[in-house]
C-alpha atoms as a PDB file:
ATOM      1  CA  UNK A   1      87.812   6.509  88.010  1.00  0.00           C
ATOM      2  CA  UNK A   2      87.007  10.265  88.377  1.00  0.00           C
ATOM      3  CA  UNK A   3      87.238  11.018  84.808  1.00  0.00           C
ATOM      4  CA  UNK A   4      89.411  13.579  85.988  1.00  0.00           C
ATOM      5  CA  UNK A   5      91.949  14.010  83.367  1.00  0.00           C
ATOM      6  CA  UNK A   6      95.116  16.319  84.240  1.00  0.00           C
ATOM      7  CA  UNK A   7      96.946  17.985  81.014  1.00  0.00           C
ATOM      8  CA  UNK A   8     100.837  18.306  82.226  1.00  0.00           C
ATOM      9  CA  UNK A   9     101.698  20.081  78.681  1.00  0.00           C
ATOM     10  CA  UNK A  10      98.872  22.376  79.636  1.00  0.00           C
ATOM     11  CA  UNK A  11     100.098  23.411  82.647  1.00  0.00           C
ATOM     12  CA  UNK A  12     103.814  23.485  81.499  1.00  0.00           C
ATOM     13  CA  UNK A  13     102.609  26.215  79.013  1.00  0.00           C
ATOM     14  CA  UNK A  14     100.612  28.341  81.537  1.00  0.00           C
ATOM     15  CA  UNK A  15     104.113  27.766  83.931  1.00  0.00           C
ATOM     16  CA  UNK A  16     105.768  29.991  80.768  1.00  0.00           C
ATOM     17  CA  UNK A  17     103.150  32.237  80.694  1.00  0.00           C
ATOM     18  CA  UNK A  18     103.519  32.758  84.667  1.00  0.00           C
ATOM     19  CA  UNK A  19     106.947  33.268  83.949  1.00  0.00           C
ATOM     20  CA  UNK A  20     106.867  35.107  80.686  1.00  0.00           C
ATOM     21  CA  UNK A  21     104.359  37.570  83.393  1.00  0.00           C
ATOM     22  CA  UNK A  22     107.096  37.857  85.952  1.00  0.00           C
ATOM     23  CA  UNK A  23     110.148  38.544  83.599  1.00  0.00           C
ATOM     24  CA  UNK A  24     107.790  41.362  82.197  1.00  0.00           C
ATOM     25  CA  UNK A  25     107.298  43.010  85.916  1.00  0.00           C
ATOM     26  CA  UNK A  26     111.081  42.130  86.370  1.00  0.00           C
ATOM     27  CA  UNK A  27     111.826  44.414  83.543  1.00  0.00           C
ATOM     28  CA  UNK A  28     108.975  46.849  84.284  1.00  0.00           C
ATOM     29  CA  UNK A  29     110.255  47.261  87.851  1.00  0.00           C
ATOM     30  CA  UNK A  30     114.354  47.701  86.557  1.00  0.00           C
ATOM     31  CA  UNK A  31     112.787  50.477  84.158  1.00  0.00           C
ATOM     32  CA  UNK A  32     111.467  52.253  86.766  1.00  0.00           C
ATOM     33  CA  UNK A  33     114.036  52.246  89.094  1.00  0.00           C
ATOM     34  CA  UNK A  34     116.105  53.283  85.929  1.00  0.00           C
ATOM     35  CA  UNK A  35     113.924  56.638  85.950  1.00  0.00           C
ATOM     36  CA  UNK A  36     114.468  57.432  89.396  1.00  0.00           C
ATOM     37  CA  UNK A  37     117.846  57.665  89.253  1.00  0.00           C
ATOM     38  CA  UNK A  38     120.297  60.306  88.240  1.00  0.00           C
ATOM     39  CA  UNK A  39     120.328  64.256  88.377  1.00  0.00           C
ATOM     40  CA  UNK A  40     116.646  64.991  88.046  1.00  0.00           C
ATOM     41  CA  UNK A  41     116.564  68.877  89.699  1.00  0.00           C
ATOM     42  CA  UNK A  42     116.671  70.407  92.648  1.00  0.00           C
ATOM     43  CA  UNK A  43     117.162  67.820  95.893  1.00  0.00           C
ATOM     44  CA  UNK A  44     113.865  67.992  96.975  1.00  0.00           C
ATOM     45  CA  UNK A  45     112.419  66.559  93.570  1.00  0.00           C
ATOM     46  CA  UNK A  46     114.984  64.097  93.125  1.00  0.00           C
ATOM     47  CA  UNK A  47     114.429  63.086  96.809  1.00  0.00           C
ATOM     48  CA  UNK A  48     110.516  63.068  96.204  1.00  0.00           C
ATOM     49  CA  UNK A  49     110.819  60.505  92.463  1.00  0.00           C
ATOM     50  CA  UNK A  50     113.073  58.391  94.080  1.00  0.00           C
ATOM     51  CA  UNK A  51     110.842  57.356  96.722  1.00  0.00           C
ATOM     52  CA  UNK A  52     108.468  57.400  94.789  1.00  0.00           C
ATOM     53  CA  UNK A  53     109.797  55.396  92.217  1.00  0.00           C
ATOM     54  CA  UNK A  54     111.437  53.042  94.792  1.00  0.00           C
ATOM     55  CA  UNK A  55     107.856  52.238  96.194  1.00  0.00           C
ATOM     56  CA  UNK A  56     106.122  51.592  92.741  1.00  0.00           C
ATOM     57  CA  UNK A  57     109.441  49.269  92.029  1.00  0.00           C
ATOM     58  CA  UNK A  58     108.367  47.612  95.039  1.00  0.00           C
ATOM     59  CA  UNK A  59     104.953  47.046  94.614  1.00  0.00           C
ATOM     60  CA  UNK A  60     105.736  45.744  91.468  1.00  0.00           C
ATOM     61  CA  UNK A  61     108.789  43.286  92.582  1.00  0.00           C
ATOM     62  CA  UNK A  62     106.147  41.975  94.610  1.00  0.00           C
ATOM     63  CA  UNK A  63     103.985  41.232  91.996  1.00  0.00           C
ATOM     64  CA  UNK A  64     106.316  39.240  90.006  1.00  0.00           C
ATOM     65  CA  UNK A  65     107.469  37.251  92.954  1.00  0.00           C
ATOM     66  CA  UNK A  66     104.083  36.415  93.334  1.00  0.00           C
ATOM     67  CA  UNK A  67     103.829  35.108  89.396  1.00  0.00           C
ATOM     68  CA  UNK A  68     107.171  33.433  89.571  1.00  0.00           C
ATOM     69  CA  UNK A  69     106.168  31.516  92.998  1.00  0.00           C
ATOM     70  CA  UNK A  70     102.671  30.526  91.146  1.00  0.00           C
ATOM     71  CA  UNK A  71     104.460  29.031  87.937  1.00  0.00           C
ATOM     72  CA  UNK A  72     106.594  27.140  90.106  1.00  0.00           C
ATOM     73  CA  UNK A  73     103.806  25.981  91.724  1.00  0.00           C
ATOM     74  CA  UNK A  74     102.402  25.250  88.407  1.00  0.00           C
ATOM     75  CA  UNK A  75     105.525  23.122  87.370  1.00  0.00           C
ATOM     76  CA  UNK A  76     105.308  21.309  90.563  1.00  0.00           C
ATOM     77  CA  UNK A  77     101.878  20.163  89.722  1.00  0.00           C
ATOM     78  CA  UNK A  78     102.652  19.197  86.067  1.00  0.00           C
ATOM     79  CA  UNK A  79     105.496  17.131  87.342  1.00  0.00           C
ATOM     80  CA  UNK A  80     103.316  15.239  89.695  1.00  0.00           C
ATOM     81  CA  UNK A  81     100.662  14.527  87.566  1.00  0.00           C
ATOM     82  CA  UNK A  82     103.849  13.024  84.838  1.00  0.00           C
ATOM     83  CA  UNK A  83     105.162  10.848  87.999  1.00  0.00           C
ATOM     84  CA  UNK A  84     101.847   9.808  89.108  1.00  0.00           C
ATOM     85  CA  UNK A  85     101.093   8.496  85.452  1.00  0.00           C
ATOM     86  CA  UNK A  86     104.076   6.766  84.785  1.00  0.00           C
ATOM     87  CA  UNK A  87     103.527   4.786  87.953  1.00  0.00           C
ATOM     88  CA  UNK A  88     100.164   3.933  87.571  1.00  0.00           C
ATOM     89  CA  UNK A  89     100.955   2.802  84.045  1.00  0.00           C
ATOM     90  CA  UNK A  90     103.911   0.648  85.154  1.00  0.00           C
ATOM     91  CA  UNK A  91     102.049  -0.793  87.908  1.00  0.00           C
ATOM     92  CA  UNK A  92      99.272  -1.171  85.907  1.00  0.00           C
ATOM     93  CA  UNK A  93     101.579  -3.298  83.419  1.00  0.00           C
ATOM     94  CA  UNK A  94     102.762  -5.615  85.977  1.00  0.00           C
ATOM     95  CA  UNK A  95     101.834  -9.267  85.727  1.00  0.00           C
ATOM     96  CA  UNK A  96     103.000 -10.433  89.129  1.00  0.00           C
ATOM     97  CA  UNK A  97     100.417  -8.011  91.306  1.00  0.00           C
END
């Protein structure tokens, strides 16, 4: 044995986290899409915060994808580590080899 020991309730909690993280810059991103929108002056203004706004949106968008992708990752890995146990235990129960 390794003495590795892998914590699957540990890593379902930092999966929330990851996806407490990306509902955040979900929200984040909708609120500043929010402000770039509407009557906000003359053209060129309005013109100017909307793209503006519609790259930060972006950047941010991006950023939750990335936390969302890692906390499925995350889940992936807890679930793995629950299958791999059980069937070490059973096999490790067997009597007939």
């Amino acid at each position: 044995m390794s003495g590795f020991h892998a914590d699957p309730v540990a890593l379902d909690t930092l999966a929330r986290r990851l996806e407490d993280t990306a509902e955040d810059h979900n929200a984040a991103a909708t609120d500043i899409e929010a402000a770039g929108a509407g009557d906000l002056g003359p053209l060129t203004v309005s013109a100017a915060l909307t793209a503006l706004t519609g790259e930060w949106s972006g950047r941010i968008r991006a950023v939750q994808t990335d936390f969302a992708t890692a906390a499925a990752s995350v889940r992936t890995a807890a679930t793995a580590y629950r299958t791999t146990d059980a069937n070490a235990a059973e096999d490790l129960g067997r009597t007939d080899g």
